[in-house]
Protein backbone atom coordinates (compact mmCIF):
# COMPACT_ATOMS: atom_id res chain seq x y z
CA UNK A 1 -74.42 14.20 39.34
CA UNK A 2 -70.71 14.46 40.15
CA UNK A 3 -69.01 11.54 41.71
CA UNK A 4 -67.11 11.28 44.82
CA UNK A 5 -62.81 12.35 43.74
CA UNK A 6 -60.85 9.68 45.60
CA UNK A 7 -57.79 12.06 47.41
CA UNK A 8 -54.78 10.53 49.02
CA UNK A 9 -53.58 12.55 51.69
CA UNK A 10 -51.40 10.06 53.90
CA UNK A 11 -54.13 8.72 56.34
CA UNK A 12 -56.47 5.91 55.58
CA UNK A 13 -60.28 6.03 55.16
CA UNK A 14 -60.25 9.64 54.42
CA UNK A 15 -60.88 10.89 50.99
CA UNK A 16 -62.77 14.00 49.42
CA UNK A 17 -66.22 14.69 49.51
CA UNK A 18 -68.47 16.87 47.15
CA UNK A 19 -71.58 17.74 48.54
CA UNK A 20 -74.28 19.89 45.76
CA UNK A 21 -77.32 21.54 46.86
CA UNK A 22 -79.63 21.90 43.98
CA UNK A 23 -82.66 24.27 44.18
CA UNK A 24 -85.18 24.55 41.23
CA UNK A 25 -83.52 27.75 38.81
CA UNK A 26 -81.44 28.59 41.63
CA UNK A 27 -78.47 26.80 40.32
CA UNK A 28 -76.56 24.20 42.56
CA UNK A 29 -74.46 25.05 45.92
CA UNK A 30 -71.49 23.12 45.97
CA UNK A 31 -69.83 22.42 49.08
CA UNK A 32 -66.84 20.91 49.54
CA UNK A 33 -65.53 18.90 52.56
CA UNK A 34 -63.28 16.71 54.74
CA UNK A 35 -64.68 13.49 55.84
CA UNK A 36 -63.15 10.41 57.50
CA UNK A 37 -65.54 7.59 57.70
CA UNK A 38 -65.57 4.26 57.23
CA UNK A 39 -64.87 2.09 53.93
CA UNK A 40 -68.72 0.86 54.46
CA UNK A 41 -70.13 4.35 55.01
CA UNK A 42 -72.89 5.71 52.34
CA UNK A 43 -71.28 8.68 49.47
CA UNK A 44 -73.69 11.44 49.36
CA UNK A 45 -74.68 12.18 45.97
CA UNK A 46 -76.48 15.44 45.83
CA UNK A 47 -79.01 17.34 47.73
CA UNK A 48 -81.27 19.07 46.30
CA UNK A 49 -84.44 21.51 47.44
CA UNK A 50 -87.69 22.11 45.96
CA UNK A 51 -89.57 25.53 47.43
CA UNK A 52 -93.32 25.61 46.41
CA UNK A 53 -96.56 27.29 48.10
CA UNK A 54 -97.78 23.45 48.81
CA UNK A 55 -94.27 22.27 50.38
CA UNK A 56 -91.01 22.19 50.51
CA UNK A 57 -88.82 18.93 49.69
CA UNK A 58 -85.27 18.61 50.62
CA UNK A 59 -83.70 15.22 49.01
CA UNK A 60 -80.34 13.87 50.36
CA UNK A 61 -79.15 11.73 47.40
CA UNK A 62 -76.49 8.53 48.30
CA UNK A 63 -74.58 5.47 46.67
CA UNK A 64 -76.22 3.73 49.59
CA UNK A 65 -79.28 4.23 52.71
CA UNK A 66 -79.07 6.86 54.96
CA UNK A 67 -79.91 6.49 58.59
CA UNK A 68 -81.26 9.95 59.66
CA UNK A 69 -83.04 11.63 62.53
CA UNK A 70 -85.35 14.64 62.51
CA UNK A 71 -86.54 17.13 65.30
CA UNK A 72 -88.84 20.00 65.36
CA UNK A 73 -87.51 22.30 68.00
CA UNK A 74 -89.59 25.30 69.72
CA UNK A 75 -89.72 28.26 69.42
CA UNK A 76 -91.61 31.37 66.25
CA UNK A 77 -91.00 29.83 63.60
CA UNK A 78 -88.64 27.14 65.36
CA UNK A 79 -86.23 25.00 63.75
CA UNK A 80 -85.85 21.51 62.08
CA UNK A 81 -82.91 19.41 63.03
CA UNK A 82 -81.54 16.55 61.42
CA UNK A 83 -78.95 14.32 61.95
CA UNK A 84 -77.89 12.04 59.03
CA UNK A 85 -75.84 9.08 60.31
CA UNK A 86 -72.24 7.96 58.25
CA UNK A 87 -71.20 11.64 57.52
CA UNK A 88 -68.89 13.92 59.01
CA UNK A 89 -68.01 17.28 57.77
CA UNK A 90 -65.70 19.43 58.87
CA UNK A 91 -64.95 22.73 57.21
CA UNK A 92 -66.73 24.68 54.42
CA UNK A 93 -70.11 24.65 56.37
CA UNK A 94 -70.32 28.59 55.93
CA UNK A 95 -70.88 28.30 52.15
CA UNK A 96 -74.10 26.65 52.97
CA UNK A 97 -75.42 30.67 54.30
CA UNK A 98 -77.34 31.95 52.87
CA UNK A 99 -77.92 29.95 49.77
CA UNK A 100 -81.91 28.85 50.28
CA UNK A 101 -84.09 30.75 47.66
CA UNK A 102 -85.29 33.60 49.53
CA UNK A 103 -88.71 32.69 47.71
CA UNK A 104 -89.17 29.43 49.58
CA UNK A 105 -92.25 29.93 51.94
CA UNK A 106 -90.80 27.29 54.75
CA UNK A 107 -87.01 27.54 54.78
CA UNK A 108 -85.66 30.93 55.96
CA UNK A 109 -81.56 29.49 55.96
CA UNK A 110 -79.70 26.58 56.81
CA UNK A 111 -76.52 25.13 58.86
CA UNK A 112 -74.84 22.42 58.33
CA UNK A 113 -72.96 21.30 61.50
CA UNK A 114 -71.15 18.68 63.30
CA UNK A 115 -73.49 15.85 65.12
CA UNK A 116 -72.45 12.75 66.93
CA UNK A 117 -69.59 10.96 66.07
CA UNK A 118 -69.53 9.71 62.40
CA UNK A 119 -72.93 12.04 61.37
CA UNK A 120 -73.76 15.35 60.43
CA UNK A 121 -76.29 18.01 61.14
CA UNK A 122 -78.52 19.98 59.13
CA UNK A 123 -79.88 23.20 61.03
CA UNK A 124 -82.91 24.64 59.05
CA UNK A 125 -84.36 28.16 60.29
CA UNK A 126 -87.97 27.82 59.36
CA UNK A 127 -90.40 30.61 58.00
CA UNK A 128 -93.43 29.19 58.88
CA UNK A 129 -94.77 26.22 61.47
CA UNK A 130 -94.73 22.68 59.26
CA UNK A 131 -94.94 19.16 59.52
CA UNK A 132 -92.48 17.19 58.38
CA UNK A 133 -92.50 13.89 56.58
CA UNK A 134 -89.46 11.48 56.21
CA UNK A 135 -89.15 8.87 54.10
CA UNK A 136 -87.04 6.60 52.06
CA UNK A 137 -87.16 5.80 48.48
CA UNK A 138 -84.99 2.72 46.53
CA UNK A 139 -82.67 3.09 43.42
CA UNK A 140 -85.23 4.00 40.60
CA UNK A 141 -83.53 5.39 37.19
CA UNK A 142 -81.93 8.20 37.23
CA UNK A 143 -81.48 8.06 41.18
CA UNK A 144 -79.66 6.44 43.06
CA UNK A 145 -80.68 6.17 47.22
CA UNK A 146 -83.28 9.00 48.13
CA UNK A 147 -83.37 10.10 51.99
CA UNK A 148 -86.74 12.72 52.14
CA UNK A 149 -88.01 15.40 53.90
CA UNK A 150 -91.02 16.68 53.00
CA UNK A 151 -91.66 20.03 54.96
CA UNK A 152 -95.72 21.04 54.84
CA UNK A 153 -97.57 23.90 56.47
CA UNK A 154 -99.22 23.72 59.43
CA UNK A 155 -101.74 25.63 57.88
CA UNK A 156 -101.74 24.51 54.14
CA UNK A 157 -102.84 27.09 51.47
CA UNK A 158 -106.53 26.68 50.27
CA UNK A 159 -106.95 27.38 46.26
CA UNK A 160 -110.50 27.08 46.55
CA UNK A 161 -110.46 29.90 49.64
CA UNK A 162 -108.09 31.84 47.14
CA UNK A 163 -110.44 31.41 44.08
CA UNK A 164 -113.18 33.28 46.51
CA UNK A 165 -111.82 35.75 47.34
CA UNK A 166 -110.92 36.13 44.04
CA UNK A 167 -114.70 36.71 42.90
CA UNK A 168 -115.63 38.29 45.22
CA UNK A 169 -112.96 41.01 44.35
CA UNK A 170 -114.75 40.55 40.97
CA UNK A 171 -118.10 41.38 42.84
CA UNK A 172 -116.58 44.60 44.57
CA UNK A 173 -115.29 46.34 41.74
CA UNK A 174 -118.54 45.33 39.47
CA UNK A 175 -120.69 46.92 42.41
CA UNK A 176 -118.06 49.94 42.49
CA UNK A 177 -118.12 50.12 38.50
CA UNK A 178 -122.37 50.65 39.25
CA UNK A 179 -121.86 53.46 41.95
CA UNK A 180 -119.25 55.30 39.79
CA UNK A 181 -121.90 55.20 37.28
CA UNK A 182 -124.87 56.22 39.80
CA UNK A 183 -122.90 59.08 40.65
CA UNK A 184 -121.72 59.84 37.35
CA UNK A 185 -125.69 60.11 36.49
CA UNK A 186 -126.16 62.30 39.35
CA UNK A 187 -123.57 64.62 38.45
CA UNK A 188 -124.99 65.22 35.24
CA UNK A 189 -128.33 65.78 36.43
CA UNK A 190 -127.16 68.13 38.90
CA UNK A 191 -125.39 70.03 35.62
CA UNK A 192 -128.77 70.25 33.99
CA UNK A 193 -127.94 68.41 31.35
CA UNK A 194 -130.91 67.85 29.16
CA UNK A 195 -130.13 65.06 27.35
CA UNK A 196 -130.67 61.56 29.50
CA UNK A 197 -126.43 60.56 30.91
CA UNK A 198 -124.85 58.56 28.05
CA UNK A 199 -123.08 56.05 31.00
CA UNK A 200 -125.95 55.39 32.58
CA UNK A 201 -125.91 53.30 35.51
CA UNK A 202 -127.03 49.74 35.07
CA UNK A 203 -130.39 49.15 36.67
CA UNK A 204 -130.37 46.55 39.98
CA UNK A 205 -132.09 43.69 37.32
CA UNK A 206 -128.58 43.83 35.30
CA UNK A 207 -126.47 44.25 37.87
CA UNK A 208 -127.36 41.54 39.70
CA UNK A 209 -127.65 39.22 36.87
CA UNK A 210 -124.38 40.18 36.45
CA UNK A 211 -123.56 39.39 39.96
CA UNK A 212 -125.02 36.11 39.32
CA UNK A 213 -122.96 34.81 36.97
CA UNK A 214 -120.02 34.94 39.03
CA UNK A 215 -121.47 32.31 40.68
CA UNK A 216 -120.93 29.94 37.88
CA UNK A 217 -117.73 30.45 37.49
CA UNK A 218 -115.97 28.08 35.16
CA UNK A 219 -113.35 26.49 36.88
CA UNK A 220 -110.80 24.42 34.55
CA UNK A 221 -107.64 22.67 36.69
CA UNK A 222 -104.48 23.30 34.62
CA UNK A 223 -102.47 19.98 35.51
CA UNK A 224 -98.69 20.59 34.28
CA UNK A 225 -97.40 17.11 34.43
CA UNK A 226 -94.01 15.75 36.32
CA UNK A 227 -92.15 17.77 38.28
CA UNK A 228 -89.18 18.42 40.49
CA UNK A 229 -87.54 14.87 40.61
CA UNK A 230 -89.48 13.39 37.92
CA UNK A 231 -88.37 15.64 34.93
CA UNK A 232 -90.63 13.57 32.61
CA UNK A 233 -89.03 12.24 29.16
CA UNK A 234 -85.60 14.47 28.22
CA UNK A 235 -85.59 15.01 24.28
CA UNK A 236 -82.80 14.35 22.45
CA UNK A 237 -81.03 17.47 23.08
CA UNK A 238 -81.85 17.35 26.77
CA UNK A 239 -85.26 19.25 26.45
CA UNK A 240 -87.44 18.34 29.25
CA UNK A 241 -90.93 17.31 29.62
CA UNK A 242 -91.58 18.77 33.30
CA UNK A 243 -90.64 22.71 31.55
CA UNK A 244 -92.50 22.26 28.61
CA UNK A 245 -95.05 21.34 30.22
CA UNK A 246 -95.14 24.11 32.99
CA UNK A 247 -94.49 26.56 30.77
CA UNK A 248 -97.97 25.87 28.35
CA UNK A 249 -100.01 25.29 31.54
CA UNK A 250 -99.04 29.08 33.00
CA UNK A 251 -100.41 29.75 29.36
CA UNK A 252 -103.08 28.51 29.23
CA UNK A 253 -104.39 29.75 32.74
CA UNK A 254 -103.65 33.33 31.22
CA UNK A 255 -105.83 32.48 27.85
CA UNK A 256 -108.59 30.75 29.88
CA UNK A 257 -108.50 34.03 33.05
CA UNK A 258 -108.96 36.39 29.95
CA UNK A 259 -112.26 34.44 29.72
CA UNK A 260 -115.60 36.26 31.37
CA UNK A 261 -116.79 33.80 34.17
CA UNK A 262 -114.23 31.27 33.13
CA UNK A 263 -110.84 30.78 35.73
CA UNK A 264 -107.48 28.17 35.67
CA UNK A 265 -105.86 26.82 38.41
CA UNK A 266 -102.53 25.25 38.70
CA UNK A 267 -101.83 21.82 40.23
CA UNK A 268 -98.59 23.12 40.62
CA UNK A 269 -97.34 26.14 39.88
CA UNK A 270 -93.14 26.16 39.75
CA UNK A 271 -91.03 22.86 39.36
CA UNK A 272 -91.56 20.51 42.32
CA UNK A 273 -93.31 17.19 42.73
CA UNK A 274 -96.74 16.50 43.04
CA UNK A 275 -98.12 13.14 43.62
CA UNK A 276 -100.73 11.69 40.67
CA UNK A 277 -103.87 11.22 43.75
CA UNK A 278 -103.38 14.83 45.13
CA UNK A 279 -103.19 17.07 41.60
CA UNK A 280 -106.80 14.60 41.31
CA UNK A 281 -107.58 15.84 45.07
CA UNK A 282 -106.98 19.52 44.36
CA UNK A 283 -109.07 19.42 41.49
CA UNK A 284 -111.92 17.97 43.48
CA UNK A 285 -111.56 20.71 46.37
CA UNK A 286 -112.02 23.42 43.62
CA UNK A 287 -114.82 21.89 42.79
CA UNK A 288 -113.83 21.98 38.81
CA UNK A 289 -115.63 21.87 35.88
CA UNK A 290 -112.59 20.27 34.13
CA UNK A 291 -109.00 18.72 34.54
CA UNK A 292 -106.46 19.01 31.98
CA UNK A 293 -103.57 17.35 32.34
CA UNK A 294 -100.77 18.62 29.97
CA UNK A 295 -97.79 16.19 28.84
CA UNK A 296 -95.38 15.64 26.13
CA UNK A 297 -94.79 12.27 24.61
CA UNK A 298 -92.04 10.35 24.43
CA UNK A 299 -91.69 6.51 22.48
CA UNK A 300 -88.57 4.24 21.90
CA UNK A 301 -88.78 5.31 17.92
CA UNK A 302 -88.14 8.53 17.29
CA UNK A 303 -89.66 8.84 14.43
CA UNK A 304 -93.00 9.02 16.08
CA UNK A 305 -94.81 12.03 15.91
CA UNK A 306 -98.13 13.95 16.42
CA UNK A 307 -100.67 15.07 19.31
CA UNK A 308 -102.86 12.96 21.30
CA UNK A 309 -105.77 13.47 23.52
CA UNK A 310 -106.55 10.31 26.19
CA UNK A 311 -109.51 9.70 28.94
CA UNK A 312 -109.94 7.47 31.48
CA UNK A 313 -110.75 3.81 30.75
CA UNK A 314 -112.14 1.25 33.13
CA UNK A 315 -112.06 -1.65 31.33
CA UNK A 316 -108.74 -2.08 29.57
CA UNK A 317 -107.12 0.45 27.02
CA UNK A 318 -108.06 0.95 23.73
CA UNK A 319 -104.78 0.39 22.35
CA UNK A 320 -101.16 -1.05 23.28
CA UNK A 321 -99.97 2.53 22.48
CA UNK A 322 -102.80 4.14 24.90
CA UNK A 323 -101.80 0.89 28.02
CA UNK A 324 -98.03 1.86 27.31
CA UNK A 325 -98.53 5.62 27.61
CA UNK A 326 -100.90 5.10 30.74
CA UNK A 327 -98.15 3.15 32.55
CA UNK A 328 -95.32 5.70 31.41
CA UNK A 329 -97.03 8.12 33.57
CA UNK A 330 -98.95 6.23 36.02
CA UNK A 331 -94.56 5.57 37.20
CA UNK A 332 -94.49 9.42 38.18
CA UNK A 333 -94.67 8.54 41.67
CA UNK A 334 -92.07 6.52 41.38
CA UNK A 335 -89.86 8.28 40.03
CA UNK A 336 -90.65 11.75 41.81
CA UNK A 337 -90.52 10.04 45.12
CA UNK A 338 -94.37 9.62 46.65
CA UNK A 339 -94.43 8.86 50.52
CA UNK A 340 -96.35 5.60 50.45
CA UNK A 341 -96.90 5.81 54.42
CA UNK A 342 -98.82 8.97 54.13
CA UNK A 343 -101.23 7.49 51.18
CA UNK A 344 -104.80 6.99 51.85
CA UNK A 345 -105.08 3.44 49.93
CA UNK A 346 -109.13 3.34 50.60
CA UNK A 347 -109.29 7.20 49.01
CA UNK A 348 -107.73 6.09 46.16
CA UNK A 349 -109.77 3.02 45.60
CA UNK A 350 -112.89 4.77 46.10
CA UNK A 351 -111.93 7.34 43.47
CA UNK A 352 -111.45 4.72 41.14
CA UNK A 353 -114.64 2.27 42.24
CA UNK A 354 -116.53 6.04 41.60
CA UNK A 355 -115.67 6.84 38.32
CA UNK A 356 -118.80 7.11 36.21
CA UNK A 357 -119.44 6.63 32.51
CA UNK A 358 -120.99 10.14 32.76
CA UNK A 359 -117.66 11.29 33.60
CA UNK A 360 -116.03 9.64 30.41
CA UNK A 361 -118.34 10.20 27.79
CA UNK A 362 -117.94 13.82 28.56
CA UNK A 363 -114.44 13.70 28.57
CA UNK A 364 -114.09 12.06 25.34
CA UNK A 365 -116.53 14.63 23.99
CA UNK A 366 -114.24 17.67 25.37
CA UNK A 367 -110.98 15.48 24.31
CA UNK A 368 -112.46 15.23 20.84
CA UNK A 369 -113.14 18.93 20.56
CA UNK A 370 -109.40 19.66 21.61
CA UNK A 371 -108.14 16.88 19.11
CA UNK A 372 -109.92 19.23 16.58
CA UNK A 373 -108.46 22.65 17.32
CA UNK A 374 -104.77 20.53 17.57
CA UNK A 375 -105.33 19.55 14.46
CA UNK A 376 -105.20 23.22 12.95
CA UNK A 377 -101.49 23.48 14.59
CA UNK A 378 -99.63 20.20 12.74
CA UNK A 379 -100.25 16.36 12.94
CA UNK A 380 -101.97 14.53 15.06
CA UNK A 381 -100.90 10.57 16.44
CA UNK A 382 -104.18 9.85 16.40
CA UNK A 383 -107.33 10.97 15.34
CA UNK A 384 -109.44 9.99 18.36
CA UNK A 385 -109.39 10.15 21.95
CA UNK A 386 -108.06 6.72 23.01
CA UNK A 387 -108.65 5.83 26.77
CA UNK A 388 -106.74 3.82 29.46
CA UNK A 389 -106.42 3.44 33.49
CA UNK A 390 -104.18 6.73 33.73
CA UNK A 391 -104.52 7.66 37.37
CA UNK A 392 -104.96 11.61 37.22
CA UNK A 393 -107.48 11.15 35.12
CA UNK A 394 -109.29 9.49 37.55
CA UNK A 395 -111.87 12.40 39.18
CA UNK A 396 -114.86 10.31 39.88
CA UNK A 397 -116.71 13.45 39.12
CA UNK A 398 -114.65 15.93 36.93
CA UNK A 399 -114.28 15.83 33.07
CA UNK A 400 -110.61 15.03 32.83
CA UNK A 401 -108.36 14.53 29.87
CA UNK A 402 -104.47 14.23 29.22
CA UNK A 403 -102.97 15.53 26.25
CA UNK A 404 -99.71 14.75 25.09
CA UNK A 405 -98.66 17.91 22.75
CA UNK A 406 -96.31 15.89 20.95
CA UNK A 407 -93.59 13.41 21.46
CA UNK A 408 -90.78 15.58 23.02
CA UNK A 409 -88.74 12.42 21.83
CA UNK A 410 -88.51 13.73 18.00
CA UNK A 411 -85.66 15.83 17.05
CA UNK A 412 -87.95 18.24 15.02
CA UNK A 413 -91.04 18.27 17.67
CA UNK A 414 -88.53 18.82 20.35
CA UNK A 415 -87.39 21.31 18.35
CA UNK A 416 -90.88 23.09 18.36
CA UNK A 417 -91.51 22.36 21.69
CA UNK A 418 -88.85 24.60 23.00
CA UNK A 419 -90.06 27.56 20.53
CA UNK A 420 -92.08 30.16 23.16
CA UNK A 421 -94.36 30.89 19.97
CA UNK A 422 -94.98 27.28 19.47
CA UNK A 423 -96.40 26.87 23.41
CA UNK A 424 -98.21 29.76 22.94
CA UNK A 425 -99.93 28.77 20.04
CA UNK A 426 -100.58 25.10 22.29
CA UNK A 427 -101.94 27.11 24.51
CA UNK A 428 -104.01 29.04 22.15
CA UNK A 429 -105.67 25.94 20.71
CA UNK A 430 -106.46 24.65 24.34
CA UNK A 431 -107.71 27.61 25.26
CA UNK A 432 -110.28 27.75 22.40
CA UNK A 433 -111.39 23.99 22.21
CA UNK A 434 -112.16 25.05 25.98
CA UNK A 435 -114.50 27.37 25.08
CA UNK A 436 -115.94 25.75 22.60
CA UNK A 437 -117.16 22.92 24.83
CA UNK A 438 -118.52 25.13 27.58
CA UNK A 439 -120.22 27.52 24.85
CA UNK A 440 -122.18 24.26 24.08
CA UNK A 441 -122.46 22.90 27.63
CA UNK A 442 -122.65 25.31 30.54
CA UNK A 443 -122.03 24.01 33.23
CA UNK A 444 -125.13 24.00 35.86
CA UNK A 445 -125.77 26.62 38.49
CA UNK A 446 -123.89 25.83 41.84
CA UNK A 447 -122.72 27.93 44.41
CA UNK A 448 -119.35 27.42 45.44
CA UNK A 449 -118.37 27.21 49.11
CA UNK A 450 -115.42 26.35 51.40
């Protein structure tokens, strides 16, 4: 984060100011301005954006709070304007065109412009309808003053709507497979062939057993932990937790996909931040058969080394190591900036008052089975699943486990961490001490519904 350059130019109280626009692999946008404002006034730091199917977050980084304002004004798709008190810009708006991520789903383009006396205006030219969320977040290492906007949908996407329609794209081509094969038999017939068709069409007993069994799909949520602000633990050569762990989570969805009558989701699927309660929540709408939460450890000693596989506890951890990991992440939302105001405090407490020792002993059964295909790959930390209160693990009624690949905070595992062929071989062993579980436990019948 660059600092503000102090620049003399012969009138008092009016110095340089370095504005950078950071969006996730786009690089950062830096604008430079004029601005006279008062000794007192807050520095902007940075702002940053983070596009994502769920939401988009635009952070306006300062030495010191920020006093803003936000309005949504009419019109297809409309506009959000805000005005951000104790800055005043006055040229280089127009490299702000044109730099959003064409990707984003909300933001189509922005303007920066001048507001009332002593604050400035930011003109975003929406894509879509959305609610917007404001908030404030304290100094928290590495930040310094957070001013948020959270910009969400009016009409939010639906994974378990998605997944749906997904099988029942499955469902079409299966029956389509069947009538290719129906007429395929018919066309041979009509040849006079005397031998019986050698692609025979299934009969209606197999076909709809086949049929069937899409209705048990498999569902496994892929949980790719940090995100966005929170960039996890940074290795030693600035390797960082949030990428290694999105990029064996887009993995592992592929191995598990490749799976008949098995699918992955994503809690997230680029780098922003989501909140520990709602990658729990969106596991619970797809109504999934298992949470995995993916991670990379980190300790004060570097010399520690090895994978480890945790569960939920409800009655203390199992070890200091296990409480200290547990409390590491449970300070995600901290550090990735949750909206406390828009929390539903009784949700979470009922999510936790819910959780079942069904729920744990099968996730320390699953956890054990991915301990042993980890194993194969190099050393583990630990040789059991340990357990503590870690809060997306918390699924009153999924199987959920976190595994932490290895501690991103050793030179050589960092190393290996950053090796494509070493995720994919993660992703590999995942993948197959998934199947081994299910294979032993299928999951019961249950049609899934909206």
């Amino acid at each position: 984060m660059a600092p503000e350059h102090p620049h003399t130019m012969g009138m008092p109280g009016t110095r340089r100011r370095v504005l950078r626009l950071g969006a996730c692999g786009g690089g950062w946008l830096v604008l430079a301005g004029w601005a006279t404002a008062p000794a007192h006034a807050a520095s902007l730091v940075a702002v940053r954006l983070w596009p994502s199917a769920d939401y988009t977050r635009l952070t306006l980084e300062s030495d010191g709070p920020l006093v803003a304002r936000h309005t949504l004004e009419p019109g297809a798709p409309g506009r959000l304007v805000i005005d951000v008190d104790g800055l005043t810009l006055e040229r280089g708006l127009q490299e702000l065109t044109g730099k959003v991520r064409p990707d984003d789903p909300h933001i189509a383009g922005v303007r920066l412009l001048p507001g009332a006396p002593g604050a400035t205006r930011v003109d975003l030219q929406l894509k879509q309808g959305v609610r917007p969320q404001q908030f404030s977040l304290l100094p928290i290492p590495p930040y310094q003053h957070r001013l948020v906007f959270d910009l969400y949908p009016v009409e939010p996407p639906d994974p378990l709507l998605a997944l749906l329609r997904e099988r029942e794209a499955m469902r079409e081509s299966a029956r389509e497979a069947g009538r290719e094969a129906a007429r395929e038999g018919s066309r041979e017939a009509a040849r006079g062939a005397s031998a019986p068709a050698t692609s025979a069409p299934p009969g209606p007993d197999a076909l709809g057993d086949f049929l069937a069994r899409l209705d048990r799909l498999v569902v496994v949520a892929v949980d790719a932990g940090h995100g966005g602000e929170d960039p996890g633990a940074i290795g030693p050569t600035g390797l960082r937790e949030k990428d290694v762990t999105l990029a064996v989570a887009r993995l592992l969805k592929a191995r598990l996909d490749a799976v008949p009558g098995m699918r992955a989701v994503l809690t997230r699927d680029g780098d922003y931040f989501v909140p520990l309660h709602e990658r729990v929540r969106k596991a619970r709408r797809l109504q999934a058969d298992l949470l995995v939460s993916v991670h990379a450890d980190a300790f004060i000693r570097r010399e520690a080394r090895g994978a480890s596989v945790y569960a939920l506890s409800t009655s203390g951890a199992t070890s200091a190591t296990a409480r200290w990991m547990a409390e590491r992440e449970n300070a995600a939302d901290a550090v990735g900036g949750l909206n406390v105001a828009a929390r539903d405090p009784q949700l979470l407490q009922a999510m936790l008052d819910m959780s079942t020792s069904a729920q744990i002993k099968e996730s320390l059964g699953i956890g054990q089975t991915v301990l042993g295909q980890l194993a194969r790959l190099g050393r583990l930390h630990k040789p059991a699943v340990e357990q503590a209160g870690f809060a997306v693990l918390k699924a009153p009624d999924i199987p959920s486990i976190l595994v932490e690949t290895a501690f991103i905070s050793n030179p050589q595992e960092e190393a290996l961490l950053r090796e494509p062929e070493y995720q994919a071989r993660l992703a590999d062993a995942l993948a197959d001490a998934i199947r081994r579980h299910f294979a032993r436990r299928p999951v019961a019948a249950r049609r899934r519904s909206t």
